[in-house]
C-alpha atoms as a PDB file:
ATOM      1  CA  UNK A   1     -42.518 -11.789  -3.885  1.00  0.00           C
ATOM      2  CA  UNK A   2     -40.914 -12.540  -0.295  1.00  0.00           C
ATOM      3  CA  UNK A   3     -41.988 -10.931   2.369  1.00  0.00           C
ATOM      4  CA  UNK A   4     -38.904  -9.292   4.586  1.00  0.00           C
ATOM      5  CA  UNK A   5     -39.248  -9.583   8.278  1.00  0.00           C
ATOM      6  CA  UNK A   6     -36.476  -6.483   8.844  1.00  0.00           C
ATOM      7  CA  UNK A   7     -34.494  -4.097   7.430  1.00  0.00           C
ATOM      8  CA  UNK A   8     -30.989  -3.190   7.778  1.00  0.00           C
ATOM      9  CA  UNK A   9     -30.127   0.927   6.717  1.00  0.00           C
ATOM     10  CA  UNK A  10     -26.667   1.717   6.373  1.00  0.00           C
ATOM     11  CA  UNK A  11     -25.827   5.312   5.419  1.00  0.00           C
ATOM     12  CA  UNK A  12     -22.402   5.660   3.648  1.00  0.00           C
ATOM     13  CA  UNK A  13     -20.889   7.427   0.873  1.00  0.00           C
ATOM     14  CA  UNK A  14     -20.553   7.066  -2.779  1.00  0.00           C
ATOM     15  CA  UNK A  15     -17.032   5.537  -2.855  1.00  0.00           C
ATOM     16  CA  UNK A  16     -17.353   3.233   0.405  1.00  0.00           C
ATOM     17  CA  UNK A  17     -21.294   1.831  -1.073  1.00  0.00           C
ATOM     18  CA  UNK A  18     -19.227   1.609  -4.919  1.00  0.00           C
ATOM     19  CA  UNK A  19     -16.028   0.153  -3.961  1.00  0.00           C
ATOM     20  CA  UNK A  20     -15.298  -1.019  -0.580  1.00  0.00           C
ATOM     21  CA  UNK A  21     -18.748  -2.512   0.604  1.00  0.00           C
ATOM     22  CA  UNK A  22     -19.409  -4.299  -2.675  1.00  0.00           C
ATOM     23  CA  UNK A  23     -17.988  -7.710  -1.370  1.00  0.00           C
ATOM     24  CA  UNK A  24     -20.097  -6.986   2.092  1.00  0.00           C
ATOM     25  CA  UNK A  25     -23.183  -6.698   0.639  1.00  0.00           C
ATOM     26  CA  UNK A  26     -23.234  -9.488  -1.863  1.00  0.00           C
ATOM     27  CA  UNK A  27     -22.198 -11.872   0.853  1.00  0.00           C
ATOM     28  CA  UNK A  28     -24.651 -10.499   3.548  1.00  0.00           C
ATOM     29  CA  UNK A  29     -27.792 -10.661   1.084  1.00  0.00           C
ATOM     30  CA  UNK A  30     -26.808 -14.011   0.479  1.00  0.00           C
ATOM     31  CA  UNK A  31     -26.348 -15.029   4.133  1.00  0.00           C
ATOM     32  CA  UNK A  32     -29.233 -13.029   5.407  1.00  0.00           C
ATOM     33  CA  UNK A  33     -32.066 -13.060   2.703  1.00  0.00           C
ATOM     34  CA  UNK A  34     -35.167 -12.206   5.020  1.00  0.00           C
ATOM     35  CA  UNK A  35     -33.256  -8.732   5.678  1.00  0.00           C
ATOM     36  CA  UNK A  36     -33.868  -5.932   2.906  1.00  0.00           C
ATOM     37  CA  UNK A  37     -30.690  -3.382   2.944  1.00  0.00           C
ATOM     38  CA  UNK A  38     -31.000  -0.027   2.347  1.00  0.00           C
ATOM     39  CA  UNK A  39     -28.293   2.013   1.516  1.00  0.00           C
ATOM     40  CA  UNK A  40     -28.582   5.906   1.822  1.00  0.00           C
ATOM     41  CA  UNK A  41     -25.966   7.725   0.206  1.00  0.00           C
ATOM     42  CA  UNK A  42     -24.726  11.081   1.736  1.00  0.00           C
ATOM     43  CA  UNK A  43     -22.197  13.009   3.472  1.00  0.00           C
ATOM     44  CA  UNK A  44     -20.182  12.394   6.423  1.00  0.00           C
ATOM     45  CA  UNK A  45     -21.653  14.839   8.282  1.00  0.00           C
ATOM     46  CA  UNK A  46     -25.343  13.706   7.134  1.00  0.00           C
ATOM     47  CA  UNK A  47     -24.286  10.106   7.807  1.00  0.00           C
ATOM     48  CA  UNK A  48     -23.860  10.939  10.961  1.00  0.00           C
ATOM     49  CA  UNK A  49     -26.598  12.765  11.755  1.00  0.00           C
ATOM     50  CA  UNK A  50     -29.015   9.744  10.235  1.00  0.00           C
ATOM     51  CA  UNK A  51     -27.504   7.500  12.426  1.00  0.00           C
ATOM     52  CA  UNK A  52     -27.503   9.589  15.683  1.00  0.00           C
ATOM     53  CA  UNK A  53     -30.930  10.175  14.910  1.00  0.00           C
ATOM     54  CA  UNK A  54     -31.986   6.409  14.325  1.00  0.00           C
ATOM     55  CA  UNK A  55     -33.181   7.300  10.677  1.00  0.00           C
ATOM     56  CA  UNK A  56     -30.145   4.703   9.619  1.00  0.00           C
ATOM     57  CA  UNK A  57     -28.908   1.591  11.865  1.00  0.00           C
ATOM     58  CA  UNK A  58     -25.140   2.141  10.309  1.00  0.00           C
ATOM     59  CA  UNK A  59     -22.754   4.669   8.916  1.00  0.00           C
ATOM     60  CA  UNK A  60     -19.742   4.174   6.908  1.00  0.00           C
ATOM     61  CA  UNK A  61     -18.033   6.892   5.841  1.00  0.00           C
ATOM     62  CA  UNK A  62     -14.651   8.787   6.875  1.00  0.00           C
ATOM     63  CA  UNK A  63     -15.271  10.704  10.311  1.00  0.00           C
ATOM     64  CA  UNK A  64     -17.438  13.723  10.185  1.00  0.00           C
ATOM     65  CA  UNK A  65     -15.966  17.264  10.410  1.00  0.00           C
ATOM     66  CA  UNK A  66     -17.607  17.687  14.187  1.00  0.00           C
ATOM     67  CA  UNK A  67     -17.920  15.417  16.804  1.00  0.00           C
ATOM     68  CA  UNK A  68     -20.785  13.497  17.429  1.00  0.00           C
ATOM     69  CA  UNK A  69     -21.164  12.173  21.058  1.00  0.00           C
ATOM     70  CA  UNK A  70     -24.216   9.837  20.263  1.00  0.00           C
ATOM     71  CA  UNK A  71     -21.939   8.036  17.943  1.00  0.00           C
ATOM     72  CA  UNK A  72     -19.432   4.946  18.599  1.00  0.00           C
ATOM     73  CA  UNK A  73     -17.053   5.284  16.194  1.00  0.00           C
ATOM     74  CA  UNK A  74     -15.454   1.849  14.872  1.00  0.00           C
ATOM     75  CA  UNK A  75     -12.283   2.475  13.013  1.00  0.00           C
ATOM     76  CA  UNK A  76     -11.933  -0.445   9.919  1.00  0.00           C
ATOM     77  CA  UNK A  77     -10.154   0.620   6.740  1.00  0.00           C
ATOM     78  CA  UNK A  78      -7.478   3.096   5.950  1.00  0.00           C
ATOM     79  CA  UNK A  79      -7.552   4.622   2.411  1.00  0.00           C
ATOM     80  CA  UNK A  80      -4.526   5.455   0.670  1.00  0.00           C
ATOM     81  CA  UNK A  81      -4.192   7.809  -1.899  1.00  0.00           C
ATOM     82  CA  UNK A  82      -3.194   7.723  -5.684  1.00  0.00           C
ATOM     83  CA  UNK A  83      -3.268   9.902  -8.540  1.00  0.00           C
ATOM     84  CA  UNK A  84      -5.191   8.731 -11.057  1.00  0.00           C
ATOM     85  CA  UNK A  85      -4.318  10.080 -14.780  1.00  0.00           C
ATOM     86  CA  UNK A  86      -5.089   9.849 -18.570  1.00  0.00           C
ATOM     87  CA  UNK A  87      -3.017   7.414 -20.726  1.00  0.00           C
ATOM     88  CA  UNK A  88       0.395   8.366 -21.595  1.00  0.00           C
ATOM     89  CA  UNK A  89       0.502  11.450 -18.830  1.00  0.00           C
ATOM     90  CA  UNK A  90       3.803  13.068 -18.059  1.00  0.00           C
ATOM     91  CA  UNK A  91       4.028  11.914 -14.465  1.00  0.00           C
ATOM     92  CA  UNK A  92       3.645   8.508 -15.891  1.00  0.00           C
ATOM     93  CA  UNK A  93       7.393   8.855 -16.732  1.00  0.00           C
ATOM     94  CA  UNK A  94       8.334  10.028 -13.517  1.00  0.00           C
ATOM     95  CA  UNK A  95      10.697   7.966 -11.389  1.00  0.00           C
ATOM     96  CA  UNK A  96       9.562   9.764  -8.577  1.00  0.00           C
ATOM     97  CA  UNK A  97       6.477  11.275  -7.898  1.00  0.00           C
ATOM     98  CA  UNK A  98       6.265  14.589  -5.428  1.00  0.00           C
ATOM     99  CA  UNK A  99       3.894  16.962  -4.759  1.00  0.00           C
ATOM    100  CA  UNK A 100       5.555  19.425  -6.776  1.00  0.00           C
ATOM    101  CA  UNK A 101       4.919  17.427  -9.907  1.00  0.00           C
ATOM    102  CA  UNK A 102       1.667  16.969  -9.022  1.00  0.00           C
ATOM    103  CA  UNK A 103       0.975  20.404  -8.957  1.00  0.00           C
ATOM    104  CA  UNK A 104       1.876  21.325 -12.381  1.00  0.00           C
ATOM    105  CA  UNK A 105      -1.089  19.900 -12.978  1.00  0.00           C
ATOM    106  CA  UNK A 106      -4.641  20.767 -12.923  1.00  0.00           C
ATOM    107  CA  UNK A 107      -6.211  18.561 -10.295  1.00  0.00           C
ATOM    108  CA  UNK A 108      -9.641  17.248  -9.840  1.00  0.00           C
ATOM    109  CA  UNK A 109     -10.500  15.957  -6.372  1.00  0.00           C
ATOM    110  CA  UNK A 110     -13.151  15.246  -3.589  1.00  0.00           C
ATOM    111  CA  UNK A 111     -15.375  17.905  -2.404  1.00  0.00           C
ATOM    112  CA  UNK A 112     -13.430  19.183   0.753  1.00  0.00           C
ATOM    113  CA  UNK A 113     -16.360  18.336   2.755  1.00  0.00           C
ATOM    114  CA  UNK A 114     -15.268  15.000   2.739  1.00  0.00           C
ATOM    115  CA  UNK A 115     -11.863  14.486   4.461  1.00  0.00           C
ATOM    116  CA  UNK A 116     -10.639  12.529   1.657  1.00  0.00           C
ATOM    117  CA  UNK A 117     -10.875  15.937  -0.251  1.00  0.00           C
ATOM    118  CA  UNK A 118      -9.390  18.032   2.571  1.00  0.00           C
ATOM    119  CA  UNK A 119      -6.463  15.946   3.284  1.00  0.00           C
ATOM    120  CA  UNK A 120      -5.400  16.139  -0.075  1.00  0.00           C
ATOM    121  CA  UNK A 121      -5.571  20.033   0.009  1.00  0.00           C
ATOM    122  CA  UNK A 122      -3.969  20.301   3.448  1.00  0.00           C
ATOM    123  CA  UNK A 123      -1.019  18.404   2.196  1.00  0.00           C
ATOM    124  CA  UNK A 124      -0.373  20.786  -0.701  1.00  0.00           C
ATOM    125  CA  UNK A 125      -1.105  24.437   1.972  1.00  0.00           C
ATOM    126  CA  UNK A 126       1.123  22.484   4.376  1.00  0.00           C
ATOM    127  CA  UNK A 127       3.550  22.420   1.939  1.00  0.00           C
ATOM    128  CA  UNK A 128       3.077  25.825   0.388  1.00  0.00           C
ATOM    129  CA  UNK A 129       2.189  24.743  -2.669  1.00  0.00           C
ATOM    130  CA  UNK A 130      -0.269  26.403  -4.894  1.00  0.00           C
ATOM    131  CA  UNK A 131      -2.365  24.216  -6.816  1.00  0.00           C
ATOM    132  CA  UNK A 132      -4.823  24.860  -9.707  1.00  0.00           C
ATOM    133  CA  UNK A 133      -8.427  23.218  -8.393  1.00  0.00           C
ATOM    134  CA  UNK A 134     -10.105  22.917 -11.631  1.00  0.00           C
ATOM    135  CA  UNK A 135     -13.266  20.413 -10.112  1.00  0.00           C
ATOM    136  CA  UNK A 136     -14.253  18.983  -7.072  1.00  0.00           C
ATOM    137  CA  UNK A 137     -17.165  16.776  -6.306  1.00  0.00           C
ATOM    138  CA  UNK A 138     -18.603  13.850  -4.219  1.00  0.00           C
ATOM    139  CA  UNK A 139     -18.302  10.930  -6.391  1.00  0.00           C
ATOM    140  CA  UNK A 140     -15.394   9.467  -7.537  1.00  0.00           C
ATOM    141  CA  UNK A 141     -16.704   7.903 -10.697  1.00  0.00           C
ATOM    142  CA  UNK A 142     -17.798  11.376 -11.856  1.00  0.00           C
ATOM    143  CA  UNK A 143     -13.753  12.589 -11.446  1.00  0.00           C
ATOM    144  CA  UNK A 144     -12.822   9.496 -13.429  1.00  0.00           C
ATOM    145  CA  UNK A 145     -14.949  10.331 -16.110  1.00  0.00           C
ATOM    146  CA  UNK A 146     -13.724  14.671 -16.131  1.00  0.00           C
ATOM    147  CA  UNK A 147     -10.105  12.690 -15.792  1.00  0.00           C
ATOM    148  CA  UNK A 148     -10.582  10.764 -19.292  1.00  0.00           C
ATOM    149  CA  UNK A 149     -11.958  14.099 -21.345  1.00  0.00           C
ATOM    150  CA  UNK A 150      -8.516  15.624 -20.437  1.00  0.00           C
ATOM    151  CA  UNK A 151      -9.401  17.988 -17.702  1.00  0.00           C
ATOM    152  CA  UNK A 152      -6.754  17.317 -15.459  1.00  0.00           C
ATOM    153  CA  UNK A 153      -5.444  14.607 -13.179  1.00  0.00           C
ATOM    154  CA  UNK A 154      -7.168  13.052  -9.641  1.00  0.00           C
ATOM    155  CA  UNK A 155      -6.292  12.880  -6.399  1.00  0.00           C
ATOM    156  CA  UNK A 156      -8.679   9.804  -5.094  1.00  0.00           C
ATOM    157  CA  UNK A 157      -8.679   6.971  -2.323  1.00  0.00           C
ATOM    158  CA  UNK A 158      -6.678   3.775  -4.500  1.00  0.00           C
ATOM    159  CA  UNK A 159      -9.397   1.657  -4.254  1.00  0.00           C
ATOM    160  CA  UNK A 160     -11.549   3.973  -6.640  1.00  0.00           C
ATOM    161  CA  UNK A 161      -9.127   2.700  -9.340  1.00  0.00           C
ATOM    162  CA  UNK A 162      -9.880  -0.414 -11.277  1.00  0.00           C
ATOM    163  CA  UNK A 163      -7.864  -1.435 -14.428  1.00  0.00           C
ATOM    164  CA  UNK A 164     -10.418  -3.728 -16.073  1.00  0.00           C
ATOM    165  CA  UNK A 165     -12.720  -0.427 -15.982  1.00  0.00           C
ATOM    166  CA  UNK A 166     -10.561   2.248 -16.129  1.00  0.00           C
ATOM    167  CA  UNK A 167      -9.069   1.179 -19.664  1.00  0.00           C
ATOM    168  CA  UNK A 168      -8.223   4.528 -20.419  1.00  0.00           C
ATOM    169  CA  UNK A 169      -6.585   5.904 -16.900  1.00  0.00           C
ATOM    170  CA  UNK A 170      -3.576   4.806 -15.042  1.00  0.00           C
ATOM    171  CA  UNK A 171      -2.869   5.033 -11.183  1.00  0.00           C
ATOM    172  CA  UNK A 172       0.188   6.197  -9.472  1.00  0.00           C
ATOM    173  CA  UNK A 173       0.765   5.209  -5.709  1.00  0.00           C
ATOM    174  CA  UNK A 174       0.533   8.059  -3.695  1.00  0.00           C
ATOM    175  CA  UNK A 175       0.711   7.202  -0.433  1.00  0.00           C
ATOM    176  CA  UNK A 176       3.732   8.702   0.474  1.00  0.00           C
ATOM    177  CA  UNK A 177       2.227  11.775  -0.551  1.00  0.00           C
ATOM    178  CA  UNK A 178      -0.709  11.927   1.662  1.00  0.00           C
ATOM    179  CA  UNK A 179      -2.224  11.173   4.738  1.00  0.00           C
ATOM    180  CA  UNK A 180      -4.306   8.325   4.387  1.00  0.00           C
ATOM    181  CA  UNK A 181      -8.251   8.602   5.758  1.00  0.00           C
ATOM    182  CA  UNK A 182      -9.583   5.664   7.958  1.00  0.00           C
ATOM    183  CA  UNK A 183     -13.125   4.529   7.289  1.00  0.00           C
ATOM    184  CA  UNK A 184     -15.072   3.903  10.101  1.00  0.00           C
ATOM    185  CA  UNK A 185     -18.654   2.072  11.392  1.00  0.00           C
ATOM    186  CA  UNK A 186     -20.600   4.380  13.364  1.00  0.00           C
ATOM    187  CA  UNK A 187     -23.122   3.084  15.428  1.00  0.00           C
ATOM    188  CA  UNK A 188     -25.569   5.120  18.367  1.00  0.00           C
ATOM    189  CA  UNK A 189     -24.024   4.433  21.490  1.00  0.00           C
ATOM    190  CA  UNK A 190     -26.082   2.017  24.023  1.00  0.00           C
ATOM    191  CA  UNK A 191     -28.580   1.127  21.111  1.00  0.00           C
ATOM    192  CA  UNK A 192     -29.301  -2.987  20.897  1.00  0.00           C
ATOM    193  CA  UNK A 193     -28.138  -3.724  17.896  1.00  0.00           C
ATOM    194  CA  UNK A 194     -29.090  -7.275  16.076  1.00  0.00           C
ATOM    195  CA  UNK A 195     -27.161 -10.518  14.976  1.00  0.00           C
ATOM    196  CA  UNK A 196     -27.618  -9.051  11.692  1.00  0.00           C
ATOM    197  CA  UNK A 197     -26.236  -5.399  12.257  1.00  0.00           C
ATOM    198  CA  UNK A 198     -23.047  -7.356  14.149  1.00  0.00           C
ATOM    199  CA  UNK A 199     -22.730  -9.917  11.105  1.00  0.00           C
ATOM    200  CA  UNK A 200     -22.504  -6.942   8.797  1.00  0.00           C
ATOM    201  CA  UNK A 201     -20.006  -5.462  10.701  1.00  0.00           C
ATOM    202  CA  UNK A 202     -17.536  -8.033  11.372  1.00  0.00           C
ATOM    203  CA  UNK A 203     -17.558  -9.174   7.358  1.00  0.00           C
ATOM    204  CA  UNK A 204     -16.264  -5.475   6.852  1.00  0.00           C
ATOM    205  CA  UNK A 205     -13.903  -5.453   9.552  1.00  0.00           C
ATOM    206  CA  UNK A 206     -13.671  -8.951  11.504  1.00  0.00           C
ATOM    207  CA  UNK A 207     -12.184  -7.708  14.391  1.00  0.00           C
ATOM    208  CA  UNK A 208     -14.799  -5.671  15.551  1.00  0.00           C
ATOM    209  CA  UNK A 209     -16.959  -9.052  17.013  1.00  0.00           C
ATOM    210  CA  UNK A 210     -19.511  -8.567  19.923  1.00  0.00           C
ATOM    211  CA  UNK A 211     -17.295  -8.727  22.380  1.00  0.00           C
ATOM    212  CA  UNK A 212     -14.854  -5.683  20.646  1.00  0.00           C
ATOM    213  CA  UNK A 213     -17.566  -3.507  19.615  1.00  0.00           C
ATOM    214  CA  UNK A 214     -19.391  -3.426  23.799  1.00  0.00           C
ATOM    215  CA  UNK A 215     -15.579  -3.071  25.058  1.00  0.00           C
ATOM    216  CA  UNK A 216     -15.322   0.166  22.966  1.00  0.00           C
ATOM    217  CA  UNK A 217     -19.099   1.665  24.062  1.00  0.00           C
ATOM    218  CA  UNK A 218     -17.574   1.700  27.567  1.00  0.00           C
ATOM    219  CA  UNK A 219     -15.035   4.412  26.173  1.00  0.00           C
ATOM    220  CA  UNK A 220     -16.056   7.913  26.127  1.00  0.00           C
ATOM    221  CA  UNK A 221     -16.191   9.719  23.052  1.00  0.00           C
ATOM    222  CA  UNK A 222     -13.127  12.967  24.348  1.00  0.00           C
ATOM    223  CA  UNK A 223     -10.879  13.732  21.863  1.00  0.00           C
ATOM    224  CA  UNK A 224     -11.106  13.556  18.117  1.00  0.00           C
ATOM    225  CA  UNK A 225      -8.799  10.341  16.075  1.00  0.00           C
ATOM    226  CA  UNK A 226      -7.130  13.092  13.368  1.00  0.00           C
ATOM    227  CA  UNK A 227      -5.022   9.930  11.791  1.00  0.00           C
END
């Protein structure tokens, strides 16, 4: 047994921990073995509040629903969108994909909650379109699996979809579709934050280095990013 000398807590939620931090983590256990991560799982809105209230160092998730002055918000990754369906689906054969089609469908999505799940419903009510809801929830591997018993098709971020796993789903690029989400860092405004916290950031997102990261603490926190 090794004895850790700190820990790093990064609060995120189940698709950014399952999909896009993978390749972060592996490489910053490796680089930084005397630091034990700790990944809490949650909400955006929790996410937030962990790291406002110094119960978590980082947050990853897309922004929260209200805005949280405490927070510096460090946009890194925008999500696209794809509809993810059984093998051999109708829309499958479709040369073009609209949200019409889509909503012949039943549709399984994220909780709306999340913005990933909101956007997706916004686009449909923007564009008068009634749609048929049959299951929401807050992890994407838990759709996949409601998509493969035949309940219905997804509406989930691209990178949830992996064809070595997903042997029995295809994905349809969606993008035009919908809005995409951006994933952000949030970290408490005018907290010191470590050579380890700043290495962990820049491997997800390299241009947010030292010298990015105190230009943007200088910026207030007015008006809310709704890209």
């Amino acid at each position: 047994y090794t004895q850790r000398k700190s820990r790093l807590v990064v609060a995120t939620t189940h698709i950014h921990a399952r999909y896009l931090l993978r390749g972060v983590i592996l490489n910053f256990i490796k680089r930084h073995p005397q630091v034990q991560l700790v990944l809490r799982q949650d909400s955006p809105s929790q996410i937030a509040r962990l790291v406002a209230s110094g119960a978590a160092d980082i947050g990853i998730s897309s922004e929260p629903p209200e805005l949280v002055r405490e927070l510096q918000m460090l946009p890194c990754v925008k999500l696209q969108r794809s509809v993810i369906t059984p093998l051999r689906h109708p829309l499958l054969s479709e040369r073009k994909l609209t949200l019409e089609k889509v909503a012949r469908y039943p549709i399984l999505t994220l909780d709306p909650s999340f913005v990933g799940g909101s956007a997706v419903l916004s686009a449909f009510e923007d564009a008068h379109i009634e749609t048929n809801i049959v299951l929401s929830a807050i992890d994407a591997d838990v759709i996949k699996t409601y998509v493969e018993l035949g309940l219905g098709i997804a509406i989930l971020p691209t990178i949830a979809y992996e064809p070595a796993r997903d042997r029995n789903l295809r994905a349809i690029d969606a993008s035009k579709l919908f809005d995409p989400t951006v994933a952000r860092i949030e970290i408490r405004r005018g907290h010191y934050l470590r050579s380890d916290m700043y290495d962990f950031i820049t491997m997800l997102a390299p241009n947010w280095d030292r010298q990015a990261i105190e230009q943007s603490a200088k910026i207030p926190p007015i008006s809310r990013n709704t890209c």
